[in-house]
N, C-alpha and C. Protein backbone atom coordinates (compact mmCIF):
# COMPACT_ATOMS: atom_id res chain seq x y z
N UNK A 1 -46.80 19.43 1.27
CA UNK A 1 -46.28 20.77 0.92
C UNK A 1 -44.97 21.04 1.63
N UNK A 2 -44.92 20.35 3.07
CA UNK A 2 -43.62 20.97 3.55
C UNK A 2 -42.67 20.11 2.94
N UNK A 3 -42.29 18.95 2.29
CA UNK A 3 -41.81 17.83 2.34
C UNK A 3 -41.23 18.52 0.69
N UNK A 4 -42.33 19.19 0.07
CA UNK A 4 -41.81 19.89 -1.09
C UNK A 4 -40.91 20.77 -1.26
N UNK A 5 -41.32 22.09 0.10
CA UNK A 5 -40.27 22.79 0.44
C UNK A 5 -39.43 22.72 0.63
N UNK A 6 -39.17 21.54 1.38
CA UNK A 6 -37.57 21.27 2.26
C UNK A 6 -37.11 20.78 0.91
N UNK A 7 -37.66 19.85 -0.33
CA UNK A 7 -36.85 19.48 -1.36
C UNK A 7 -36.21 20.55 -2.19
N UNK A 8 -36.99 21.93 -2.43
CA UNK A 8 -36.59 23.09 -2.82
C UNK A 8 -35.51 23.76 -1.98
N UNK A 9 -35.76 23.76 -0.76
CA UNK A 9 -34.93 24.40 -0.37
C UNK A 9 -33.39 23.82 0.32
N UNK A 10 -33.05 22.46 -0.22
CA UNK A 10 -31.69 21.65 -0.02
C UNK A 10 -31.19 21.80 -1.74
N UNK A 11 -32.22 22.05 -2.95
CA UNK A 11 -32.05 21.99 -3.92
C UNK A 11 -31.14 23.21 -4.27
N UNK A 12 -32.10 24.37 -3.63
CA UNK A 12 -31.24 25.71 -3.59
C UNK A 12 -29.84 26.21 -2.67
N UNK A 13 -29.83 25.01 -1.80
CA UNK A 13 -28.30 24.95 -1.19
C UNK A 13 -27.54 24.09 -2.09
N UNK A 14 -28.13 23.44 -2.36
CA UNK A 14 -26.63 22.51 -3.48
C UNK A 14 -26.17 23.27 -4.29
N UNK A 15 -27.10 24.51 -4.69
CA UNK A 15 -26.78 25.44 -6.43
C UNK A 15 -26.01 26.52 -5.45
N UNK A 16 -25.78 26.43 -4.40
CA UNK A 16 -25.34 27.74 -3.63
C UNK A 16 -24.00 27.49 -3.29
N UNK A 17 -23.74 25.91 -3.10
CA UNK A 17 -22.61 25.10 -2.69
C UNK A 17 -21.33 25.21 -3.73
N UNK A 18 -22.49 24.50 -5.26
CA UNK A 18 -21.88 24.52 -6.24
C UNK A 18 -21.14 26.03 -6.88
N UNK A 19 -22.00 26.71 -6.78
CA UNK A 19 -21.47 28.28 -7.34
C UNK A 19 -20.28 28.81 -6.54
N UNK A 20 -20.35 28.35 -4.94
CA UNK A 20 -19.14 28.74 -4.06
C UNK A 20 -17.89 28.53 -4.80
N UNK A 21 -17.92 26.53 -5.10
CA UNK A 21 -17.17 26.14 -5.44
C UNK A 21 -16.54 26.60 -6.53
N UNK A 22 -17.41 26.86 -7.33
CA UNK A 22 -16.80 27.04 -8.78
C UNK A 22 -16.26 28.96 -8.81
N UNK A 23 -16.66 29.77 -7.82
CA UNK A 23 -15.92 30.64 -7.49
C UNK A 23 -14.68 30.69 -7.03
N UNK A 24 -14.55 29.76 -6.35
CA UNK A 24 -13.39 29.59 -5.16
C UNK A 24 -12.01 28.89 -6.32
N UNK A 25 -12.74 27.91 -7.26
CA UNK A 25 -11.80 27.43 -8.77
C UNK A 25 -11.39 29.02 -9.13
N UNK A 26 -12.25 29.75 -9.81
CA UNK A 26 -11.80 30.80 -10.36
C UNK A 26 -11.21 31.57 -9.73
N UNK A 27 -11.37 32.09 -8.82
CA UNK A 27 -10.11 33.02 -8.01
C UNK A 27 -8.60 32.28 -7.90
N UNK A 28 -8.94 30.98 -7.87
CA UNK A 28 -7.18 30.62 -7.88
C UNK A 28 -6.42 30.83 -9.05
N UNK A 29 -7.19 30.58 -10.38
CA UNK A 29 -6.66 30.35 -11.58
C UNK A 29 -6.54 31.81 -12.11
N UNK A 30 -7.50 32.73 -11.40
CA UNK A 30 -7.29 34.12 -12.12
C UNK A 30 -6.82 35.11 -11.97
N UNK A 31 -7.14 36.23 -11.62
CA UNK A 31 -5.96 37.34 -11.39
C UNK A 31 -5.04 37.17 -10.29
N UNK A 32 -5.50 36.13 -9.41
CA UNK A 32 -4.64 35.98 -8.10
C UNK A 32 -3.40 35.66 -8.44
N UNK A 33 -3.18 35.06 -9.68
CA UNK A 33 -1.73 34.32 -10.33
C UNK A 33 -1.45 33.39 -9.66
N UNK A 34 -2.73 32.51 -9.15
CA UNK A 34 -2.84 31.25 -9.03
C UNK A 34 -3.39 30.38 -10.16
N UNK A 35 -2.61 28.91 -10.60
CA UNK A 35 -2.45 27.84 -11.39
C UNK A 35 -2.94 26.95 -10.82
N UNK A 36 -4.55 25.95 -11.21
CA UNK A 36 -4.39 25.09 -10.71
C UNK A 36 -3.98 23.88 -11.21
N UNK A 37 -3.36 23.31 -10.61
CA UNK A 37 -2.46 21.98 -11.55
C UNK A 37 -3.30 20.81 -11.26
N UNK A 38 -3.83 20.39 -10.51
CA UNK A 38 -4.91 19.40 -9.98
C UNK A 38 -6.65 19.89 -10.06
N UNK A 39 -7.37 20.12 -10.21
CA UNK A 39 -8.33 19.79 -10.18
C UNK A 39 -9.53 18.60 -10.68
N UNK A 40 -10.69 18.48 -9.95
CA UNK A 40 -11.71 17.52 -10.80
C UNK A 40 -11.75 17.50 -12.52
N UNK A 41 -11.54 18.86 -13.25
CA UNK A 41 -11.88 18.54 -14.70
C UNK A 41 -10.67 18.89 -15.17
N UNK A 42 -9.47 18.96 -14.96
CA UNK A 42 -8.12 19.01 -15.30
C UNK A 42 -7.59 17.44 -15.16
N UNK A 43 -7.70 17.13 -14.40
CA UNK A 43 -6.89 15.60 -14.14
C UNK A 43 -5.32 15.80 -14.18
N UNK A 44 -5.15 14.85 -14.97
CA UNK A 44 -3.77 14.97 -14.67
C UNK A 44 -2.96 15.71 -16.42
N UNK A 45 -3.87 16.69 -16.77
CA UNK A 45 -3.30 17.28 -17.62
C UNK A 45 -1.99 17.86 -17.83
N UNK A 46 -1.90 18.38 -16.68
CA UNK A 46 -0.21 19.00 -16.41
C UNK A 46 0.69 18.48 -15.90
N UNK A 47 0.80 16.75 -16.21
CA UNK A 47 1.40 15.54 -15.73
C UNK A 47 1.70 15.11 -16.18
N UNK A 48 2.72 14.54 -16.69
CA UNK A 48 3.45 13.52 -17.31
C UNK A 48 3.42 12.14 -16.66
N UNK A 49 3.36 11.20 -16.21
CA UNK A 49 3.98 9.62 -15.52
C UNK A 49 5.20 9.20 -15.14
N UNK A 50 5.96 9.05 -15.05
CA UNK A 50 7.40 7.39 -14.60
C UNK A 50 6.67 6.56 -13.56
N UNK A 51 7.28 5.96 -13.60
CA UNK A 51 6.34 4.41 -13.16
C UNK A 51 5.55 3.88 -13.75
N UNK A 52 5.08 2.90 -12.40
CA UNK A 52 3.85 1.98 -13.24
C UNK A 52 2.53 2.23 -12.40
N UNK A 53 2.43 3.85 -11.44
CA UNK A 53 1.50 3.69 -10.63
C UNK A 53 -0.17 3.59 -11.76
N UNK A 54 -1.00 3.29 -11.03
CA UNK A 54 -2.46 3.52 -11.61
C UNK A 54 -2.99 4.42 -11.39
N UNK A 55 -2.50 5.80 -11.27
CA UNK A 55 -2.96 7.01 -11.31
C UNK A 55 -4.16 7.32 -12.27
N UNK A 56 -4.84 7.95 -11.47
CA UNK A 56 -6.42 8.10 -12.47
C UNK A 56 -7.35 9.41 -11.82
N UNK A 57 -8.36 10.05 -12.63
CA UNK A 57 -8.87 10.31 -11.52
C UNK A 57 -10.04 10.15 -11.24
N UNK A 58 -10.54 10.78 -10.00
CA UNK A 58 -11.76 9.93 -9.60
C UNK A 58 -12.07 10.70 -8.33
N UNK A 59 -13.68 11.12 -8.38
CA UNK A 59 -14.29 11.99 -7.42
C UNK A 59 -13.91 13.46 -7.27
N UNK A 60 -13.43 13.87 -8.57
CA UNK A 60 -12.23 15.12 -7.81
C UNK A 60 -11.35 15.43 -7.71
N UNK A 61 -10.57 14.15 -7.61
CA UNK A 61 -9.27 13.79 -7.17
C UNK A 61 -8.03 13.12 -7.94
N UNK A 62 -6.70 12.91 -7.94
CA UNK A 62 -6.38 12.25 -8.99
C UNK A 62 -5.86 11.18 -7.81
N UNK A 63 -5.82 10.22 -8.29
CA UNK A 63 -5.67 8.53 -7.05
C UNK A 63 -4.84 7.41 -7.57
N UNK A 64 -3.55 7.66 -6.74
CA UNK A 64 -3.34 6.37 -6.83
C UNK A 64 -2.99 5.09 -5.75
N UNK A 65 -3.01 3.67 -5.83
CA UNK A 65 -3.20 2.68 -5.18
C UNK A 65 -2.28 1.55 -5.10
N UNK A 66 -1.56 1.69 -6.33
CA UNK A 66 -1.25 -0.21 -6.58
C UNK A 66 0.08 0.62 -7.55
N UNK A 67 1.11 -0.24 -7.25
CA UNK A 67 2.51 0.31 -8.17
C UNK A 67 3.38 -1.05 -7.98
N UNK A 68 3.97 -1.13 -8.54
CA UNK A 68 5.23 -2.15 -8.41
C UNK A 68 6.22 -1.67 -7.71
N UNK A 69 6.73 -0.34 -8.53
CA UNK A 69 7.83 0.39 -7.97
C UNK A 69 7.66 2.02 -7.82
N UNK A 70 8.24 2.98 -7.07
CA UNK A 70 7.57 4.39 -6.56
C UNK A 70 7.83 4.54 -7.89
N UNK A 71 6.45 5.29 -8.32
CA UNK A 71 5.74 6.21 -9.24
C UNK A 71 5.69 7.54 -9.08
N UNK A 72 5.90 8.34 -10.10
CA UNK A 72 5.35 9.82 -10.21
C UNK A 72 4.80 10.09 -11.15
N UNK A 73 3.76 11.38 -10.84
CA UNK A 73 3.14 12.60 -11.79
C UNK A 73 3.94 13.97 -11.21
N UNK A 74 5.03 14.18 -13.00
CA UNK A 74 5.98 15.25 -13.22
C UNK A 74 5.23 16.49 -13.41
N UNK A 75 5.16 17.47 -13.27
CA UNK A 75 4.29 19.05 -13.70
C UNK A 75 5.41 19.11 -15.42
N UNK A 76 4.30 19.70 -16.47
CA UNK A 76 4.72 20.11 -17.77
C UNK A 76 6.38 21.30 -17.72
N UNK A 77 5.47 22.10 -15.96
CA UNK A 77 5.98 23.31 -16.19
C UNK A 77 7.15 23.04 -15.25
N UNK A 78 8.48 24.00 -14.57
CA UNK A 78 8.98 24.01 -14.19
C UNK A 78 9.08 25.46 -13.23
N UNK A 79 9.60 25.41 -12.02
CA UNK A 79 8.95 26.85 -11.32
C UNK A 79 10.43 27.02 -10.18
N UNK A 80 10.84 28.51 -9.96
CA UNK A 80 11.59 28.63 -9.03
C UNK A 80 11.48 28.76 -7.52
N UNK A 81 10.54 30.45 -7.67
CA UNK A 81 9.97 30.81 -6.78
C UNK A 81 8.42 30.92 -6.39
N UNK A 82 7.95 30.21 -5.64
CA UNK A 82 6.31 30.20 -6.02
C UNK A 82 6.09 29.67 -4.59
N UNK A 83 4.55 29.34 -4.40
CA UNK A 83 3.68 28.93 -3.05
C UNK A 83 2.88 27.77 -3.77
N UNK A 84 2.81 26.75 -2.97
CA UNK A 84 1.97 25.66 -3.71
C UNK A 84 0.92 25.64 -2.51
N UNK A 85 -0.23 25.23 -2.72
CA UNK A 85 -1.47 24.98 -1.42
C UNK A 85 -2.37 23.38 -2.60
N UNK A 86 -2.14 22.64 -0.54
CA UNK A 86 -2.73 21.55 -1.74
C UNK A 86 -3.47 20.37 -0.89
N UNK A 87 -4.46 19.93 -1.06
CA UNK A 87 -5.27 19.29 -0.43
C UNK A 87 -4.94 17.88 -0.84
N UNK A 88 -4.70 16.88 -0.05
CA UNK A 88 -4.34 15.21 0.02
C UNK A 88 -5.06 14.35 1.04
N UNK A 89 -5.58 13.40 0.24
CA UNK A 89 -5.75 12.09 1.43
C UNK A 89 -5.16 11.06 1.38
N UNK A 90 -4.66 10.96 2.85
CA UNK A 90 -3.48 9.90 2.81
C UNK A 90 -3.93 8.79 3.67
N UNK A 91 -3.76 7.50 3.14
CA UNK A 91 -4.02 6.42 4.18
C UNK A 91 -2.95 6.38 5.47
N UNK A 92 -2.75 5.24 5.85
CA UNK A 92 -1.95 5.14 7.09
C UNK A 92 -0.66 4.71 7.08
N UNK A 93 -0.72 3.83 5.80
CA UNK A 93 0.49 3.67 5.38
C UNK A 93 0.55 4.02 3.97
N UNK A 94 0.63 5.21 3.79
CA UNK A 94 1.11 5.42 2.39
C UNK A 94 2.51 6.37 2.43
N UNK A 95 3.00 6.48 1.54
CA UNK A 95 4.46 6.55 1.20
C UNK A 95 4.45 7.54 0.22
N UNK A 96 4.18 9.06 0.29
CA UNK A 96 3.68 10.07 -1.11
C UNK A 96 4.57 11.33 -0.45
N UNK A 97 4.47 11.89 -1.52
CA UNK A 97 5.38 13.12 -1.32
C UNK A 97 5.01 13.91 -2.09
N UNK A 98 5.19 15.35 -1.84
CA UNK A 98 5.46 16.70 -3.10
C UNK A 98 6.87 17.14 -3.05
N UNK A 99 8.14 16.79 -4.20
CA UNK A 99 8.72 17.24 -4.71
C UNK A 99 9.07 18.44 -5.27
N UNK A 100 10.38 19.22 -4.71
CA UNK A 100 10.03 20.36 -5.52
C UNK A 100 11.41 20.46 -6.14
N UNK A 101 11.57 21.26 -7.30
CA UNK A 101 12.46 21.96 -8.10
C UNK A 101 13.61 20.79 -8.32
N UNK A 102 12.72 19.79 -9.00
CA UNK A 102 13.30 18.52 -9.56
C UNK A 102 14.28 19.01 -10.60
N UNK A 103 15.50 17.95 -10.23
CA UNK A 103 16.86 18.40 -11.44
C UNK A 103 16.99 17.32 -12.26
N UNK A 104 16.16 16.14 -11.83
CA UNK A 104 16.60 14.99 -12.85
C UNK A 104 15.21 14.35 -12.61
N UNK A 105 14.48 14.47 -14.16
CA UNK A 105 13.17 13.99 -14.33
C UNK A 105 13.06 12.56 -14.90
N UNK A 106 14.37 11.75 -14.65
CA UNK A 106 14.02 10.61 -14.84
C UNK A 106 14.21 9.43 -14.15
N UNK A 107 14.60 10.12 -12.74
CA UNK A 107 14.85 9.57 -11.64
C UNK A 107 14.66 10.33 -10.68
N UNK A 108 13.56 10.78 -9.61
CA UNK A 108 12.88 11.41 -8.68
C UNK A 108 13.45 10.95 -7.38
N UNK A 109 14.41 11.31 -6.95
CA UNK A 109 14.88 10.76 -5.55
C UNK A 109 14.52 12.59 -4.19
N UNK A 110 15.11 12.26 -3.20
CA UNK A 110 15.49 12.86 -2.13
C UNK A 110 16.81 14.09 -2.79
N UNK A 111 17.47 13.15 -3.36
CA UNK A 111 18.70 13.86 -3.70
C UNK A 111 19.06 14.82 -4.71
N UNK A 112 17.94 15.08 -5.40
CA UNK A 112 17.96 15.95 -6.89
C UNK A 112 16.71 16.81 -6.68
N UNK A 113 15.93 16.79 -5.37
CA UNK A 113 14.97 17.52 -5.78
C UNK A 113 14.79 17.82 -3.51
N UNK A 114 13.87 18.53 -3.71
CA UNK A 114 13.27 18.70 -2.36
C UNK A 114 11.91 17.99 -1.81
N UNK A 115 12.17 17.08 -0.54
CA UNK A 115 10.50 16.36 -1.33
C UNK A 115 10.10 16.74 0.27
N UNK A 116 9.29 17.13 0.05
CA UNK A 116 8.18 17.54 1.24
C UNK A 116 7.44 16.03 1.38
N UNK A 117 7.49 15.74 2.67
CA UNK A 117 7.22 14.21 3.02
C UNK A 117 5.62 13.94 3.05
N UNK A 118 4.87 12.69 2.86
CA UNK A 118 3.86 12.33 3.81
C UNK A 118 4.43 10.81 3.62
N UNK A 119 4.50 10.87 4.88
CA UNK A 119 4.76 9.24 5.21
C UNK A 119 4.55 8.99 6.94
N UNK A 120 3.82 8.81 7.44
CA UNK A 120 3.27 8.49 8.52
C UNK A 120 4.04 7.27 9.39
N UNK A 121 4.14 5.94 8.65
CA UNK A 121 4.99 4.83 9.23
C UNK A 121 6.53 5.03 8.42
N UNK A 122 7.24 6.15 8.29
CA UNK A 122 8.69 6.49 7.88
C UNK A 122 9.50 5.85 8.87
N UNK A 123 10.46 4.91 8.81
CA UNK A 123 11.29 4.37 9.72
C UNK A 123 12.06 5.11 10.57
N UNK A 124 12.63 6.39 9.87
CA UNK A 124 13.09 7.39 10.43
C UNK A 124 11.96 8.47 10.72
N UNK A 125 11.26 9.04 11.85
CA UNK A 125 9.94 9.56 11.55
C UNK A 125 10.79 10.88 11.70
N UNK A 126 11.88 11.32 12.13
CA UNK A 126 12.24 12.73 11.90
C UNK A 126 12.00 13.45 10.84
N UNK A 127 12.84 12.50 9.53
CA UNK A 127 11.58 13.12 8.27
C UNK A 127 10.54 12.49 7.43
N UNK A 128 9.74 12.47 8.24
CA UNK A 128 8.40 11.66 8.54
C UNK A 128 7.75 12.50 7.74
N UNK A 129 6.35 12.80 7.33
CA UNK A 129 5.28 13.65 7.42
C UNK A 129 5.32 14.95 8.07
N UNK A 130 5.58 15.99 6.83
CA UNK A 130 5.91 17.19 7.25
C UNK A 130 7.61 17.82 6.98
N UNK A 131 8.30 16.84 6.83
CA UNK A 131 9.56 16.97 7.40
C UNK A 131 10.15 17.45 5.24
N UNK A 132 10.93 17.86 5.06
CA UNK A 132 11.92 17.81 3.95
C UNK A 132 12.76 17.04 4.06
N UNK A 133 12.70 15.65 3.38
CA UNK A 133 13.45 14.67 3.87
C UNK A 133 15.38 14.83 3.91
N UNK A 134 16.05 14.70 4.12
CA UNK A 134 17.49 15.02 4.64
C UNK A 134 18.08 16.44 4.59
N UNK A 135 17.05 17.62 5.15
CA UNK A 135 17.03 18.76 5.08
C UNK A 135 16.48 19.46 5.81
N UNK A 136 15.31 18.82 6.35
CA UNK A 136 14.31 19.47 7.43
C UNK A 136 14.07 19.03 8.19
N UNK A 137 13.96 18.50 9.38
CA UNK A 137 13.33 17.60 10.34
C UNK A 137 12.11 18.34 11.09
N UNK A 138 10.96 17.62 11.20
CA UNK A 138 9.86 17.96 12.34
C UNK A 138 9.94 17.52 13.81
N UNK A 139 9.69 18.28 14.49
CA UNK A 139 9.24 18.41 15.92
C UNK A 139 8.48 17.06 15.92
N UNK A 140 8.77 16.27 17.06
CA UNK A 140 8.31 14.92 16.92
C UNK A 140 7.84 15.34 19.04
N UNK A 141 6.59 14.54 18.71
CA UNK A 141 6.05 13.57 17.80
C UNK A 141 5.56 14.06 16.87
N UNK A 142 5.84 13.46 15.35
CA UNK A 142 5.67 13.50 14.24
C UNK A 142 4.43 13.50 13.80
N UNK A 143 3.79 15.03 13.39
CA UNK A 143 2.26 15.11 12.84
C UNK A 143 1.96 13.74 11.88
N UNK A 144 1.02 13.47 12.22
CA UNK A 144 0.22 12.00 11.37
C UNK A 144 -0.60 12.93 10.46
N UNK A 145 -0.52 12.48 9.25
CA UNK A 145 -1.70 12.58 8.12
C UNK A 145 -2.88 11.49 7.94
N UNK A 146 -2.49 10.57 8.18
CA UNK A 146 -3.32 9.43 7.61
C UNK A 146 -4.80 9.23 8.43
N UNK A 147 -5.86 8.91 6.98
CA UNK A 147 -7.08 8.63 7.41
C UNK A 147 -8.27 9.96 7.10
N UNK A 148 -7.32 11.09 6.75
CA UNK A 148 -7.94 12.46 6.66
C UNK A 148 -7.57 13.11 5.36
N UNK A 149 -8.40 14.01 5.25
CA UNK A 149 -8.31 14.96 4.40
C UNK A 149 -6.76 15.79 4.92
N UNK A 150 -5.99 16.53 4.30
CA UNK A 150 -5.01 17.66 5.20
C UNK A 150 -4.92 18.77 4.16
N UNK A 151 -4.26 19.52 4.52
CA UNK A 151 -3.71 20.92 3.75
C UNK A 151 -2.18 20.75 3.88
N UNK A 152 -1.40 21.14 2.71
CA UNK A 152 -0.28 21.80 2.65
C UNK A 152 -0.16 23.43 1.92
N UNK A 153 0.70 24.05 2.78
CA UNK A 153 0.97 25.50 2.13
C UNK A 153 2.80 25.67 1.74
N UNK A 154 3.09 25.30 0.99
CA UNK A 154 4.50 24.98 0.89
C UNK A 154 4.73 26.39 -0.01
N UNK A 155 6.21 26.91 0.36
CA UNK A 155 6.84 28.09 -0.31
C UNK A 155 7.93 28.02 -0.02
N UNK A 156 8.44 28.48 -1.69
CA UNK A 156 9.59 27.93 -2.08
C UNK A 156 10.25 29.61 -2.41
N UNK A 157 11.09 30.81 -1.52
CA UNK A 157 11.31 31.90 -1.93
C UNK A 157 13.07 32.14 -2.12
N UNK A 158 13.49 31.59 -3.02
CA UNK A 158 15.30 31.33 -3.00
C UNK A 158 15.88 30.80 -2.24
N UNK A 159 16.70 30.79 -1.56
CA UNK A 159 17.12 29.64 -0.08
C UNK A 159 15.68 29.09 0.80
N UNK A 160 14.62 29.89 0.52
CA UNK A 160 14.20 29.66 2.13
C UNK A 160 12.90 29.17 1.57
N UNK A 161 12.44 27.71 2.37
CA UNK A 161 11.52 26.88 2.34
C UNK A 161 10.29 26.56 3.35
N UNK A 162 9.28 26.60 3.22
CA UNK A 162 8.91 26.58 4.28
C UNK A 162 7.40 25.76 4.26
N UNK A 163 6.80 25.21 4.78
CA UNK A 163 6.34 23.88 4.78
C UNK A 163 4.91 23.91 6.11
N UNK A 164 3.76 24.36 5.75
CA UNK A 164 2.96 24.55 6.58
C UNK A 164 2.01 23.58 6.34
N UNK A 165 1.73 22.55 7.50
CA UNK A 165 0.31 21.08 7.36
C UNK A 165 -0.87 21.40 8.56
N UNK A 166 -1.63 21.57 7.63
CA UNK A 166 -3.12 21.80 8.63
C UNK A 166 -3.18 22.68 9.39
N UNK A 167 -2.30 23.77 8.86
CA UNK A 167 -2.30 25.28 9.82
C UNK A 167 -1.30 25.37 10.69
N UNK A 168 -0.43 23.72 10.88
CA UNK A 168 0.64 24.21 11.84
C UNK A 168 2.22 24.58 10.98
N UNK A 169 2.90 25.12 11.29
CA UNK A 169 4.51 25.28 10.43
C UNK A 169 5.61 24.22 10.88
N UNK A 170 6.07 23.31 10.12
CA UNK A 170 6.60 22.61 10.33
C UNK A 170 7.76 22.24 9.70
N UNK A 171 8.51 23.62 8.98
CA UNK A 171 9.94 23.31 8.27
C UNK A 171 9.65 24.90 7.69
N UNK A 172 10.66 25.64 8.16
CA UNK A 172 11.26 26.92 8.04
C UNK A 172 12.90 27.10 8.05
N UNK A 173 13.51 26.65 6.73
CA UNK A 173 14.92 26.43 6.77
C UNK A 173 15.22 26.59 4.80
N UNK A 174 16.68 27.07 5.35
CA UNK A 174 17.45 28.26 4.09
C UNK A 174 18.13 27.05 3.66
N UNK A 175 18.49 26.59 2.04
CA UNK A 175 19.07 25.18 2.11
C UNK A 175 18.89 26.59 -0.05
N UNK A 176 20.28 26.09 -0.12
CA UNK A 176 20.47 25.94 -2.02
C UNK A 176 21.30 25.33 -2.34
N UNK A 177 20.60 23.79 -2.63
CA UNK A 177 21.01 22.71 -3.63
C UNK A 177 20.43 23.30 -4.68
N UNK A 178 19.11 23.71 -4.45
CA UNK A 178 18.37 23.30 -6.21
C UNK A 178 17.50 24.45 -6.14
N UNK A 179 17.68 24.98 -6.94
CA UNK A 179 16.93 26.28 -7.31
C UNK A 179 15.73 26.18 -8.43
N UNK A 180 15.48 25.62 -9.43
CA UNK A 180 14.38 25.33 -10.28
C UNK A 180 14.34 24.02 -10.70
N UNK A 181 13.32 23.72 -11.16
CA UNK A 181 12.80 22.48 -11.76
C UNK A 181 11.05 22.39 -11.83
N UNK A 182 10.53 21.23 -12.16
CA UNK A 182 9.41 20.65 -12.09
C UNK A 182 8.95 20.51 -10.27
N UNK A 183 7.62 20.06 -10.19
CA UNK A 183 7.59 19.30 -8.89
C UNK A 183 6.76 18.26 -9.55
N UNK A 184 6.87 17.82 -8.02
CA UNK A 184 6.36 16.23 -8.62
C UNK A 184 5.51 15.19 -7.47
N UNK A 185 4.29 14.68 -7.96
CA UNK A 185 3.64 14.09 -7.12
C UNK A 185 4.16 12.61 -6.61
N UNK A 186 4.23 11.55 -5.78
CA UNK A 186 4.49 10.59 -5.25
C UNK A 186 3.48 9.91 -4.40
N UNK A 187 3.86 7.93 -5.62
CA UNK A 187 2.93 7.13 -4.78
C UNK A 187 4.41 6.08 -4.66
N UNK A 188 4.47 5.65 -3.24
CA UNK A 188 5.57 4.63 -3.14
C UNK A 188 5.06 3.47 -2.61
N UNK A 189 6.29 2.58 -2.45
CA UNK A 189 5.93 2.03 -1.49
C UNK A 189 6.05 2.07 0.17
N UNK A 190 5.68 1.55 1.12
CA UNK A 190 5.64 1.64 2.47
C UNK A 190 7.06 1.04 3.04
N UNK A 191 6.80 1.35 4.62
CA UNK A 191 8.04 0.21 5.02
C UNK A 191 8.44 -0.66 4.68
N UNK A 192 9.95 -1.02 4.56
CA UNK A 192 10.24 -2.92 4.17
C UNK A 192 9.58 -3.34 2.94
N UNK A 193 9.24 -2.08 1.97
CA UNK A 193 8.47 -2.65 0.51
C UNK A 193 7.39 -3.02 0.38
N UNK A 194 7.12 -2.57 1.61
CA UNK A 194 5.53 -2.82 1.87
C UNK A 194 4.59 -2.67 0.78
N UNK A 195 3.61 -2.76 0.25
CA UNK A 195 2.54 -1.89 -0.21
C UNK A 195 1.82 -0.74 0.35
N UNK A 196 2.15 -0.19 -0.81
CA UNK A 196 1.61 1.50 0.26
C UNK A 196 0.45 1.71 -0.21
N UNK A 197 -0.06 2.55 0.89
CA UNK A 197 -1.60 2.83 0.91
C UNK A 197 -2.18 3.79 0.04
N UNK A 198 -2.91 4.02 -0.51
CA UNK A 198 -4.05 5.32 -1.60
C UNK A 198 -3.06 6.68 -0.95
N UNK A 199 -2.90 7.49 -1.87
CA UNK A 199 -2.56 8.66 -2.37
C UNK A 199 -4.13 9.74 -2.83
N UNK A 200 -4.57 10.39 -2.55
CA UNK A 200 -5.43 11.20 -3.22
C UNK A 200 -4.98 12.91 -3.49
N UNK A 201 -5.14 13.36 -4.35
CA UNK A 201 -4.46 14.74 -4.43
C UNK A 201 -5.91 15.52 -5.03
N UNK A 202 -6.75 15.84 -4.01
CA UNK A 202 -7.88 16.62 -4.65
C UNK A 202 -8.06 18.45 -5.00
N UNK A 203 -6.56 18.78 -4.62
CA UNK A 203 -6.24 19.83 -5.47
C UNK A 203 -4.98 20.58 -5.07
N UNK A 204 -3.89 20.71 -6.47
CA UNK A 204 -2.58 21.05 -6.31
C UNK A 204 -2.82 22.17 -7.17
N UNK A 205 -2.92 23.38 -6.18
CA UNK A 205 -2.59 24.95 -7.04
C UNK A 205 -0.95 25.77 -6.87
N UNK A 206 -0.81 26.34 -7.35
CA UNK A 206 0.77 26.97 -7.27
C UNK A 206 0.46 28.44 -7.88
N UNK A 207 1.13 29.24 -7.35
CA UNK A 207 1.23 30.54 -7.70
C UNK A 207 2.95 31.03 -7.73
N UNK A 208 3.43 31.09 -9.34
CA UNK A 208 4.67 31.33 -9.09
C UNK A 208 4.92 32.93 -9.10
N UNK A 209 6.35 33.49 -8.86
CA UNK A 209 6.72 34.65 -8.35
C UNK A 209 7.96 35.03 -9.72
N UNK A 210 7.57 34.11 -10.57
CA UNK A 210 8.07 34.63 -11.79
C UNK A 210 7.85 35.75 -12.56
């Protein structure tokens, strides 16, 4: 009998777990004028490809592993002013980024867009993980992502950018090159062409101020 109970009553936490969850989906997507662009039953709907990564998804998550050459997933939409919050797992050497307010969608560099870093073994670790690469630099030593789950809270409000990982702030700086575009997910490669490590993006929401 107790052995029954306890099965009932882990049964009635999973349905308690699940309902959280699927609350916590709906408040982003709904009156909050939160979008989610990533989730488990979305995939990579609001994505386009370049490259040759093997982006897929899986557990939740959309994943990629294995590329020849750096790959992206482009957003349909394009956004000026907005807040993105977004959950990633990054190996130790992986080479990924969030891009923002991309000007040239057929070539994703540093230089046409804003890319909010994760790169852990970055040769230059100033804009390492965390950093806006030739725009922002982090306080070093350089927060590590890899091996974990993390958070980003990135906001993008006309000049001013600002870049928050795992609760700490780590790029608060006024910069107008690029005012709108797409953003854009990133699997690269590592140091020296390395092969870079798994990318996971288990949820990219945005709330724009349009």
């Amino acid at each position: 009998m107790k052995q029954a109970n306890g099965r009932r009553v882990a049964a009635a936490m999973s349905i308690l777990v699940a309902a959280f969850a699927l609350a916590a989906c709906a408040s982003l997507s709904g009156s909050s004028g939160w979008t989610l662009l990533v989730d488990g039953a979305k995939g990579m709907d609001n994505f386009y490809p370049i490259g040759d990564a093997n982006w897929r998804a899986e557990d939740g998550a959309i994943v990629a592993d294995k590329a020849k050459v750096a790959s992206y997933l482009i957003s349909k939409n394009s956004y000026s002013d907005f807040e993105i919050d977004a959950e990633f797992w990054a190996d130790h050497t992986t080479n990924s980024g969030i891009f923002l307010r991309l000007s040239n969608t057929k070539e994703v560099t540093a230089a046409n867009s804003y890319e909010v870093n994760i790169f852990d073994q970055r040769p230059d670790p100033l804009y390492g993980t965390g950093a806006i690469v030739d725009i922002a630099k982090v306080a070093q030593p350089m927060p590590k992502a890899g091996g974990k789950w993390n958070t980003f809270r990135i906001t993008a409000k006309g000049k001013r950018l600002t870049v928050v990982l795992n609760g700490e702030r780590t790029v608060d700086v006024e910069d107008g090159k690029f005012a709108s575009g797409p953003i854009a997910l990133q699997f690269g490669n590592g140091a020296k062409d390395a092969p870079g490590g798994v990318i996971k993006f288990r949820k990219v929401a945005i709330r724009s101020e349009e």
